[in-house]
PDB file of N, CA and C in Angstrom:
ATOM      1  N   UNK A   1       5.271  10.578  19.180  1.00  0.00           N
ATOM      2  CA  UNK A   1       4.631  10.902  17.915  1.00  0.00           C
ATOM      3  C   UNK A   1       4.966  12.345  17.542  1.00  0.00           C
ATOM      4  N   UNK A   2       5.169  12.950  16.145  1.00  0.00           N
ATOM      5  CA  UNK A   2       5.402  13.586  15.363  1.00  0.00           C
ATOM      6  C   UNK A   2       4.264  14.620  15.772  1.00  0.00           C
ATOM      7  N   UNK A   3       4.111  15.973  15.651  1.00  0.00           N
ATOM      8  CA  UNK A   3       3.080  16.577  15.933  1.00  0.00           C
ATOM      9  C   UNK A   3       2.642  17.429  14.574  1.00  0.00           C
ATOM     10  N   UNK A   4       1.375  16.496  14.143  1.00  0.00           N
ATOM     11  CA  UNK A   4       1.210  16.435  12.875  1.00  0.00           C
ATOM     12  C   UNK A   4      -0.191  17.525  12.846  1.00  0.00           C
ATOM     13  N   UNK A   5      -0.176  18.449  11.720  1.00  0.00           N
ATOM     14  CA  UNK A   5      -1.329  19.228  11.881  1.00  0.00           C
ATOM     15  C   UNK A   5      -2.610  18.091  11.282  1.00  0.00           C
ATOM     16  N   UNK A   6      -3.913  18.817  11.180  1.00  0.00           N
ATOM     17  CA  UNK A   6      -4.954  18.187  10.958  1.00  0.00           C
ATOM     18  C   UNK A   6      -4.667  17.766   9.122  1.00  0.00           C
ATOM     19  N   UNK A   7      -4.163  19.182   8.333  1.00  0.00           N
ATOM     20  CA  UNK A   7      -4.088  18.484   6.960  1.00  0.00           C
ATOM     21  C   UNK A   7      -2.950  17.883   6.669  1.00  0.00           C
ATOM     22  N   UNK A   8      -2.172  17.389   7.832  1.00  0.00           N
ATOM     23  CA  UNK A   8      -1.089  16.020   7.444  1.00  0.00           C
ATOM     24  C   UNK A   8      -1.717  15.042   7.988  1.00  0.00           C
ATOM     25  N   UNK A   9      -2.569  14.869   9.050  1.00  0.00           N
ATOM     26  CA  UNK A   9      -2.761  13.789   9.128  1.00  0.00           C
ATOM     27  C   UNK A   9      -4.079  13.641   7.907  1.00  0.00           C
ATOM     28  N   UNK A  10      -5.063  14.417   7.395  1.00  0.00           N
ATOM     29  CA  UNK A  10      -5.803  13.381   6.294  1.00  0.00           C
ATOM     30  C   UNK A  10      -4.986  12.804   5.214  1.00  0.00           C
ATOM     31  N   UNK A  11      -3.726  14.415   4.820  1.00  0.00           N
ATOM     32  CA  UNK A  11      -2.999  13.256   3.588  1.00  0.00           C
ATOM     33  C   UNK A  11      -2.185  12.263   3.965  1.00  0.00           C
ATOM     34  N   UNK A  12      -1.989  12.244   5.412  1.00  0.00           N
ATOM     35  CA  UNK A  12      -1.787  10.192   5.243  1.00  0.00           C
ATOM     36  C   UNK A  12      -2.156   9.746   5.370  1.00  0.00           C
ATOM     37  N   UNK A  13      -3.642   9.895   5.845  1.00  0.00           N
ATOM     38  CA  UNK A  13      -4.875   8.740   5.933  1.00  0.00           C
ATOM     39  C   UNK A  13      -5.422   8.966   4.442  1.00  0.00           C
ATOM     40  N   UNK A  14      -4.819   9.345   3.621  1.00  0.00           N
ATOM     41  CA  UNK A  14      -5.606   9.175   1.981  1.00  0.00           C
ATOM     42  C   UNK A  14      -4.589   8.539   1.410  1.00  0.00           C
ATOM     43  N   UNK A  15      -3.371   8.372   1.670  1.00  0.00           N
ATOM     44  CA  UNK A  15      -2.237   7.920   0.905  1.00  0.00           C
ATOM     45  C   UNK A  15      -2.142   6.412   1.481  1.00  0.00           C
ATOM     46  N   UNK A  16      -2.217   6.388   2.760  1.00  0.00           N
ATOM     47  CA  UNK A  16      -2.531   5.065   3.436  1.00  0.00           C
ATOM     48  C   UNK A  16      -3.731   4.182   2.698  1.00  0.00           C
ATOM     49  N   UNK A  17      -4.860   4.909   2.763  1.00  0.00           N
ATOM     50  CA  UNK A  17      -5.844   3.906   2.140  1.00  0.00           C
ATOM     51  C   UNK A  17      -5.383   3.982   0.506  1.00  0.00           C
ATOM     52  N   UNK A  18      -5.147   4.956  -0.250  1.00  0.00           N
ATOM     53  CA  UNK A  18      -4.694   4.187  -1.161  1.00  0.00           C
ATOM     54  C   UNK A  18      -3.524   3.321  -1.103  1.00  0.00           C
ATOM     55  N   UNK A  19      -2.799   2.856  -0.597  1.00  0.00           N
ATOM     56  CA  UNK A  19      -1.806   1.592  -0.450  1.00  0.00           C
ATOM     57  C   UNK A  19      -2.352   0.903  -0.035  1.00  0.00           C
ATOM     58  N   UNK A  20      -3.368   0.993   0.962  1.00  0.00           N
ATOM     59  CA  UNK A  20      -3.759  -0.223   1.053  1.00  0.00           C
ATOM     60  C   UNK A  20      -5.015  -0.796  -0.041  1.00  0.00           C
ATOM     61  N   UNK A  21      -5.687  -0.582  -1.008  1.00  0.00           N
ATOM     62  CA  UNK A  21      -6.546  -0.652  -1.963  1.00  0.00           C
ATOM     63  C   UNK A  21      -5.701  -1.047  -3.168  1.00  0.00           C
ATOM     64  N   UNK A  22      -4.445  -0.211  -3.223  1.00  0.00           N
ATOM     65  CA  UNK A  22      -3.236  -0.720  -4.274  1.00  0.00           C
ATOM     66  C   UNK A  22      -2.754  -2.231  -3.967  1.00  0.00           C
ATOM     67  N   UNK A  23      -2.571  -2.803  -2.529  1.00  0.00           N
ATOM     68  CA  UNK A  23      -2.276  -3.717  -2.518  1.00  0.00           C
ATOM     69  C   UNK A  23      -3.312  -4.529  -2.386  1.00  0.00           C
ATOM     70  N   UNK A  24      -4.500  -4.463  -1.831  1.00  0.00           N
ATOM     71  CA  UNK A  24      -5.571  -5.450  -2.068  1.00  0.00           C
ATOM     72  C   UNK A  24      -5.706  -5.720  -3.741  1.00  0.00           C
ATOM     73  N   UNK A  25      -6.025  -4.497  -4.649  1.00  0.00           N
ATOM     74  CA  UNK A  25      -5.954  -5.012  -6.069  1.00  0.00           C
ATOM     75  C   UNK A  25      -4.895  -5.927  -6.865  1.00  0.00           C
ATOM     76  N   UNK A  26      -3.649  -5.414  -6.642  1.00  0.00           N
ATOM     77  CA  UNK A  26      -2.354  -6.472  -6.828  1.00  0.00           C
ATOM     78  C   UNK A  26      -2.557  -7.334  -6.828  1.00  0.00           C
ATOM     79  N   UNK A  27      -2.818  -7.811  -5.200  1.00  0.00           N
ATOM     80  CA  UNK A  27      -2.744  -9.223  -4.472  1.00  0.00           C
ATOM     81  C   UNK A  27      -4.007 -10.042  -5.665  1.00  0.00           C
ATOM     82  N   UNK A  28      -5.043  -9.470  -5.846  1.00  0.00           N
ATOM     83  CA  UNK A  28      -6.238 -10.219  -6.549  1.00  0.00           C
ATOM     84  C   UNK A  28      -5.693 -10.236  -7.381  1.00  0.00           C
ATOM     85  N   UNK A  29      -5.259  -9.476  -8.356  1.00  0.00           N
ATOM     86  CA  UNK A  29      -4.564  -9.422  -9.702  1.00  0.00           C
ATOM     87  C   UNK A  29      -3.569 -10.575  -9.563  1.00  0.00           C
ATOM     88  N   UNK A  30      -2.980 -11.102  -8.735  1.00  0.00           N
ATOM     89  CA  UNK A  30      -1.524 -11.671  -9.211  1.00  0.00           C
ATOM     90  C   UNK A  30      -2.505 -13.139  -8.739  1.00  0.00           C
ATOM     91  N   UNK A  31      -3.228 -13.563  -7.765  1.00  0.00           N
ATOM     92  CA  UNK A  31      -4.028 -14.455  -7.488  1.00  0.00           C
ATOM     93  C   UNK A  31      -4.662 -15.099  -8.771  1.00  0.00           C
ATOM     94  N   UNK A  32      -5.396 -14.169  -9.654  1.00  0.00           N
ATOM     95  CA  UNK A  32      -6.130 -14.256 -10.649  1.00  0.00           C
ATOM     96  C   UNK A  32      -5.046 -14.514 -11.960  1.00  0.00           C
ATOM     97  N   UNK A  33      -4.216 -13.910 -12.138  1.00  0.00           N
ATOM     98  CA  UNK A  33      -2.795 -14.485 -13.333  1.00  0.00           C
ATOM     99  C   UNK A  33      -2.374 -15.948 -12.982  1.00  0.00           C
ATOM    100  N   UNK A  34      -2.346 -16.252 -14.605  1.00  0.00           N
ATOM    101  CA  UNK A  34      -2.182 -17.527 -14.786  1.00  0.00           C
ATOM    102  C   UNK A  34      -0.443 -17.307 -15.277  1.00  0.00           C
ATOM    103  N   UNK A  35      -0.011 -16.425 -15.943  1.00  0.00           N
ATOM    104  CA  UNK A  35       1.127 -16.256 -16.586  1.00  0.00           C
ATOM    105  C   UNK A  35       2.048 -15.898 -15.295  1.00  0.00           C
ATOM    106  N   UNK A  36       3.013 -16.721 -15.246  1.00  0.00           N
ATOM    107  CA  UNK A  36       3.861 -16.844 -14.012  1.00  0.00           C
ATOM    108  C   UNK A  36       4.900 -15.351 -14.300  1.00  0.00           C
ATOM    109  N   UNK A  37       5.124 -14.633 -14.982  1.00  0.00           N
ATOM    110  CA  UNK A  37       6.115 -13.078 -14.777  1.00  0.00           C
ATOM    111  C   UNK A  37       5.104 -12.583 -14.683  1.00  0.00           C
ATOM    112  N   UNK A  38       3.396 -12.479 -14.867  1.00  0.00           N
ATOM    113  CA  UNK A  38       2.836 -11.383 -14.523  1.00  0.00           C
ATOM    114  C   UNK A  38       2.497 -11.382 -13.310  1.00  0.00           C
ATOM    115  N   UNK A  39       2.438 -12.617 -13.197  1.00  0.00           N
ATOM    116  CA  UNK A  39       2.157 -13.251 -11.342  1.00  0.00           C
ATOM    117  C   UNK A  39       2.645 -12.570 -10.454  1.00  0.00           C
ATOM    118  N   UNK A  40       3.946 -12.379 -10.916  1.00  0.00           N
ATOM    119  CA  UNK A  40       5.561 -11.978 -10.193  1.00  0.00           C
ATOM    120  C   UNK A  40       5.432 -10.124  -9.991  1.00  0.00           C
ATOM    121  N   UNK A  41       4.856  -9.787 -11.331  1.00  0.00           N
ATOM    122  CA  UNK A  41       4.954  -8.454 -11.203  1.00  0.00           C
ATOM    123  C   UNK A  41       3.765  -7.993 -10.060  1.00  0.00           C
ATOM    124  N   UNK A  42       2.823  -8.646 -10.472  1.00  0.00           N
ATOM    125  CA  UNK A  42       1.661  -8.139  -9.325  1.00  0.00           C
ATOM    126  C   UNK A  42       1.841  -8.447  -7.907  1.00  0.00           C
ATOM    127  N   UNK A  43       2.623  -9.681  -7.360  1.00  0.00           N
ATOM    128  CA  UNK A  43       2.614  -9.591  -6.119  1.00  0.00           C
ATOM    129  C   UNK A  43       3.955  -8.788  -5.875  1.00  0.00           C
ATOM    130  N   UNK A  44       5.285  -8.605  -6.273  1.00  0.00           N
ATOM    131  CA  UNK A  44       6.039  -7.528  -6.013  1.00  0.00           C
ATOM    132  C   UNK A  44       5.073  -6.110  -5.995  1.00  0.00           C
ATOM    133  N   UNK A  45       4.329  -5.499  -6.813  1.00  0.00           N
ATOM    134  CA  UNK A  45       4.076  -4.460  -6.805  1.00  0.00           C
ATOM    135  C   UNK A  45       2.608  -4.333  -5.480  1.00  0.00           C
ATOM    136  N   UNK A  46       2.400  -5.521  -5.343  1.00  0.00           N
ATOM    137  CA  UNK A  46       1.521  -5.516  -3.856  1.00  0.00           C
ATOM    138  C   UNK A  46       2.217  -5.900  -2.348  1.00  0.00           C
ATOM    139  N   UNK A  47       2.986  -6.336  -2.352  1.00  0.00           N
ATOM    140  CA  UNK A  47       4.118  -5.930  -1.474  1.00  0.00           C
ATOM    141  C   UNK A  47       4.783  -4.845  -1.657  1.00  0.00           C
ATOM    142  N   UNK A  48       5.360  -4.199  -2.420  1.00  0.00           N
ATOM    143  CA  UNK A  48       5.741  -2.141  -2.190  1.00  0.00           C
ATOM    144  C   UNK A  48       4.591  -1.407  -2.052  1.00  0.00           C
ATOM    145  N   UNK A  49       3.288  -1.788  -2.232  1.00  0.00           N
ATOM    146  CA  UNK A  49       2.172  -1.371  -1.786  1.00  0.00           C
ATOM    147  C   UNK A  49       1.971  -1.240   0.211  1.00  0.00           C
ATOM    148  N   UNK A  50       2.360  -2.600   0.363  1.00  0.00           N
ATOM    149  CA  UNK A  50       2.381  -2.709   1.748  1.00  0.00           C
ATOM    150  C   UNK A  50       3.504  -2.216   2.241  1.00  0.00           C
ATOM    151  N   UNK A  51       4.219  -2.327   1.762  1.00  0.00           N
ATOM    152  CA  UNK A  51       6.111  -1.307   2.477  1.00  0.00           C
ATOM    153  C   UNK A  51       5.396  -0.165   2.633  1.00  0.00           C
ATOM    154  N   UNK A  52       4.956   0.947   1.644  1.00  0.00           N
ATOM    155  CA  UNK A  52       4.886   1.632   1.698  1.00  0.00           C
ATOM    156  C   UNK A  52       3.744   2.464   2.973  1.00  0.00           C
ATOM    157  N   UNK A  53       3.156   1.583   2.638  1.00  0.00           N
ATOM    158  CA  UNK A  53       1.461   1.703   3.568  1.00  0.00           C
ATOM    159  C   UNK A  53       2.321   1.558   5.118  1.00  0.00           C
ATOM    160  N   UNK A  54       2.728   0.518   5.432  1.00  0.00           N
ATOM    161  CA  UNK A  54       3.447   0.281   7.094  1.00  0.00           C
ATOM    162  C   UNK A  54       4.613   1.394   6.924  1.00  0.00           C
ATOM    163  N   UNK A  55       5.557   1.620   6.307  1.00  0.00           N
ATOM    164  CA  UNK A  55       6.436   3.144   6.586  1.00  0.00           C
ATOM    165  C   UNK A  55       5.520   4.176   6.862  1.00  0.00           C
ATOM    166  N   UNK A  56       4.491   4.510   6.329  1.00  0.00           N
ATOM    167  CA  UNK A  56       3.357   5.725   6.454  1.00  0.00           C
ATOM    168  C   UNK A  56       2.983   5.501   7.971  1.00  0.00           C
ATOM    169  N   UNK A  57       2.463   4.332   8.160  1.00  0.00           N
ATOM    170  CA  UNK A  57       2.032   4.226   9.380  1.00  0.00           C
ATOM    171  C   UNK A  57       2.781   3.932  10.596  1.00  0.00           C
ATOM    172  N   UNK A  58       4.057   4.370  10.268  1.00  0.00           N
ATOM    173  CA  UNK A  58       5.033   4.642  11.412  1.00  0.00           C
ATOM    174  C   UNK A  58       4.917   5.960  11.623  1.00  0.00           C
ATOM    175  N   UNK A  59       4.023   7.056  11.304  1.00  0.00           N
ATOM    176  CA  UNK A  59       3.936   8.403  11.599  1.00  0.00           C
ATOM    177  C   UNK A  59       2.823   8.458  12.968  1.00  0.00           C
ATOM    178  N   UNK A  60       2.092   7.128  12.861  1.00  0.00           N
ATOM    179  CA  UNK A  60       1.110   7.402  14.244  1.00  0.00           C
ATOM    180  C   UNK A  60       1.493   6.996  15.070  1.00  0.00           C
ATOM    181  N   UNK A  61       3.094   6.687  15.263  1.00  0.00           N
ATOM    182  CA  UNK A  61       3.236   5.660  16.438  1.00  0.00           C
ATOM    183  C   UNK A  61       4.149   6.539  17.539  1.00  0.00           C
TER     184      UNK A  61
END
């Protein structure tokens, strides 16, 4: 592991939970669309939600 001071690790535990809150909303959002391209846009953009969130969280490992 990376030897991360105390104010890197909160801003990736704030950037983390927002990706992960970005992709929980998506995911409901594209669940809840009836219109099949908006469908499309919300679960792509809740999956780069989750890319992003698991690359971040290759910093604690």
């Amino acid at each position: 592991m990376t030897n991360l001071s105390e104010l890197e690790l909160q801003n990736l535990r704030h950037l983390i939970g927002g990706y992960d809150t970005t992709h929980c909303k998506m995911q409901e959002y594209a669940n809840s669309s009836t219109d099949p391209q908006l469908k499309q846009f919300f679960e792509k953009s809740a999956q780069s939600a989750m890319k992003n969130k698991e690359q971040l969280m290759t910093f604690f490992n």
